[in-house]
Protein backbone atom coordinates (compact mmCIF):
# COMPACT_ATOMS: atom_id res chain seq x y z
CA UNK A 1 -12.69 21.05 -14.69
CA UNK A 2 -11.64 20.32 -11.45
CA UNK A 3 -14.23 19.99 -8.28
CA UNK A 4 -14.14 23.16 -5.67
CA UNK A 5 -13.66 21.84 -2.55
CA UNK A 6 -13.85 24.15 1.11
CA UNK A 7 -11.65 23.98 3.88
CA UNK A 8 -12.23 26.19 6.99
CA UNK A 9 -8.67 28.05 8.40
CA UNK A 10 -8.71 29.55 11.82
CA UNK A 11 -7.96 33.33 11.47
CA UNK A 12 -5.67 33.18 14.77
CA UNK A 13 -3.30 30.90 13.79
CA UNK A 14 -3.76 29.50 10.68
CA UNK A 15 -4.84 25.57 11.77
CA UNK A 16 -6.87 24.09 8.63
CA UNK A 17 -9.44 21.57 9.11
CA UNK A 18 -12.07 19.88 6.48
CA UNK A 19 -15.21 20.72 8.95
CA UNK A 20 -16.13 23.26 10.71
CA UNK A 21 -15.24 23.05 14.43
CA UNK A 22 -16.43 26.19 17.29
CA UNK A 23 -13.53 25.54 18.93
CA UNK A 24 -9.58 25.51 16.88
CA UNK A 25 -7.63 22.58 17.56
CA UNK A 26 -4.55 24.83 17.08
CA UNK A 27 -4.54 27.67 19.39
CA UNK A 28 -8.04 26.72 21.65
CA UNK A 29 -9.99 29.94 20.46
CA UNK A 30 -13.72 30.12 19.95
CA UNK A 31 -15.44 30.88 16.23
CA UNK A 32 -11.91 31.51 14.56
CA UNK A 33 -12.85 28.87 11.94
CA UNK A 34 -14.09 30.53 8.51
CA UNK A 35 -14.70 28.82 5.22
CA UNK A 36 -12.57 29.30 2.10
CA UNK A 37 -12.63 28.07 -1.62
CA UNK A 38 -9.57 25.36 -1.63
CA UNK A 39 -7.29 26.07 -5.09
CA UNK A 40 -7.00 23.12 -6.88
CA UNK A 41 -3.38 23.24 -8.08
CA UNK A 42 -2.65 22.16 -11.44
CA UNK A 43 -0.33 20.00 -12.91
CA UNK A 44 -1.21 20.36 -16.38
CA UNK A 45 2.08 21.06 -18.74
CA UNK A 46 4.51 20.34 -15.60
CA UNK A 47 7.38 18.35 -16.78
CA UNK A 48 8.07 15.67 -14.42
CA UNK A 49 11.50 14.94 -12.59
CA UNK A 50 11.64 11.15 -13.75
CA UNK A 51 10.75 12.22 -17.45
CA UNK A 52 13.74 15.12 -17.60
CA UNK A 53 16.57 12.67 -15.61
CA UNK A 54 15.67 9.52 -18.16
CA UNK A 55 14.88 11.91 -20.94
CA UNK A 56 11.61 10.59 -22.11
CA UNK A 57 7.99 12.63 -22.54
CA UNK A 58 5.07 11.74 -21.13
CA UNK A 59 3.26 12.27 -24.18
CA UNK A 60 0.61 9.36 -25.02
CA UNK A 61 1.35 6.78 -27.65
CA UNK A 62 -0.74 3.72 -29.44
CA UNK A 63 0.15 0.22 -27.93
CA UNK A 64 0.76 -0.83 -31.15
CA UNK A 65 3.62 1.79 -30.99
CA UNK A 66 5.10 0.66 -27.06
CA UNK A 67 8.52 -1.49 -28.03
CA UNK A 68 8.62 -4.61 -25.81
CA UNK A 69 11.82 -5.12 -24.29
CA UNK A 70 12.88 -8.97 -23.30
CA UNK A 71 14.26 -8.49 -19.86
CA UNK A 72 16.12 -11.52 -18.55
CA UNK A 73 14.11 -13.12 -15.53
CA UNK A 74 15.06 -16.02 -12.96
CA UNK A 75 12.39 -18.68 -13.17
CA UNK A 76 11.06 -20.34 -10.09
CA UNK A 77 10.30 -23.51 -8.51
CA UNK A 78 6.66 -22.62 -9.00
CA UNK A 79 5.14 -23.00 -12.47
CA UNK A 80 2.09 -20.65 -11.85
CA UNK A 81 3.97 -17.97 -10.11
CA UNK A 82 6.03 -18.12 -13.09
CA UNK A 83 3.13 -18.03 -15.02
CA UNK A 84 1.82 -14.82 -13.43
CA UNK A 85 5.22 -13.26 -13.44
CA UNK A 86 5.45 -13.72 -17.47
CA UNK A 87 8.28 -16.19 -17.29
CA UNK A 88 9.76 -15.86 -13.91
CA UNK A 89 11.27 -12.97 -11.76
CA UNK A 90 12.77 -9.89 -13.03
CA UNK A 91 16.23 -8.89 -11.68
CA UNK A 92 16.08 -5.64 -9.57
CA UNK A 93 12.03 -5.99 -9.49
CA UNK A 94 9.36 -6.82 -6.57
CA UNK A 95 6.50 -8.51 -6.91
CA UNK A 96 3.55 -8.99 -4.03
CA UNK A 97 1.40 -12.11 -4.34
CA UNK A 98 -1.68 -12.84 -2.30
CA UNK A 99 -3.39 -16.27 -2.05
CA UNK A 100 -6.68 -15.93 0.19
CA UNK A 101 -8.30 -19.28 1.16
CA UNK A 102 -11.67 -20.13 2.48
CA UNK A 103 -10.07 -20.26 6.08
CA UNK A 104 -6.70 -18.66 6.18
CA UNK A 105 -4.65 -16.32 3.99
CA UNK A 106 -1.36 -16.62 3.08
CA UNK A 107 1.12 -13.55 1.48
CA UNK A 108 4.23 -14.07 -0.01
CA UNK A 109 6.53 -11.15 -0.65
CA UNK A 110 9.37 -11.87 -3.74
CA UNK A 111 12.36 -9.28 -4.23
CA UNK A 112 15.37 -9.81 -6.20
CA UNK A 113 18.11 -6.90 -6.53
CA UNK A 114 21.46 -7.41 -8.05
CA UNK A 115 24.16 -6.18 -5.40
């Protein structure tokens, strides 16, 4: 079940705010703020936009079920980022890799898209 949470809306115009405040931020008036129960809304059953356009489910399944699909990848100069990336880049993919060292740090941003 999901958590209740209260958010205070200013009877004037209709500003919300987490905390209480005497004074709305929205139209300047004094003790307009009053506390209501939030409604969590719920997501449960929804069909999402992705699943209907590539016409999967989102239904859970076993890894030993998941198919593996051997995408073809560009390999790199550098073994270990290679390593990391299971065998190199994929085409059409990002990656972000961060190296942090005792006295600087270093990020290297890798895209790849097929034009």
């Amino acid at each position: 079940m999901a958590k209740t949470k209260t958010k205070f809306v200013c009877q004037e115009c209709g500003y919300e705010s987490m905390k209480w405040m005497g004074r709305c931020p929205g139209c300047q008036n004094w003790n307009t703020l009053v506390e209501e129960l939030e409604t969590p809304k719920t997501t449960r059953g929804s069909v999402s936009t992705r699943s209907i356009a590539s016409g999967t489910t989102n239904e859970p399944q076993k890894i030993t079920e998941v198919t593996r699909e051997d995408e073809p990848r560009l390999t790199t100069k550098l073994s270990e980022l290679n390593r990391v990336l299971g065998g190199g880049i994929v085409p059409g993919s990002s990656c972000w890799s961060v190296v942090t060292r005792v006295l600087e740090s270093r990020r290297c941003f890798c895209s790849y898209r097929r034009y």
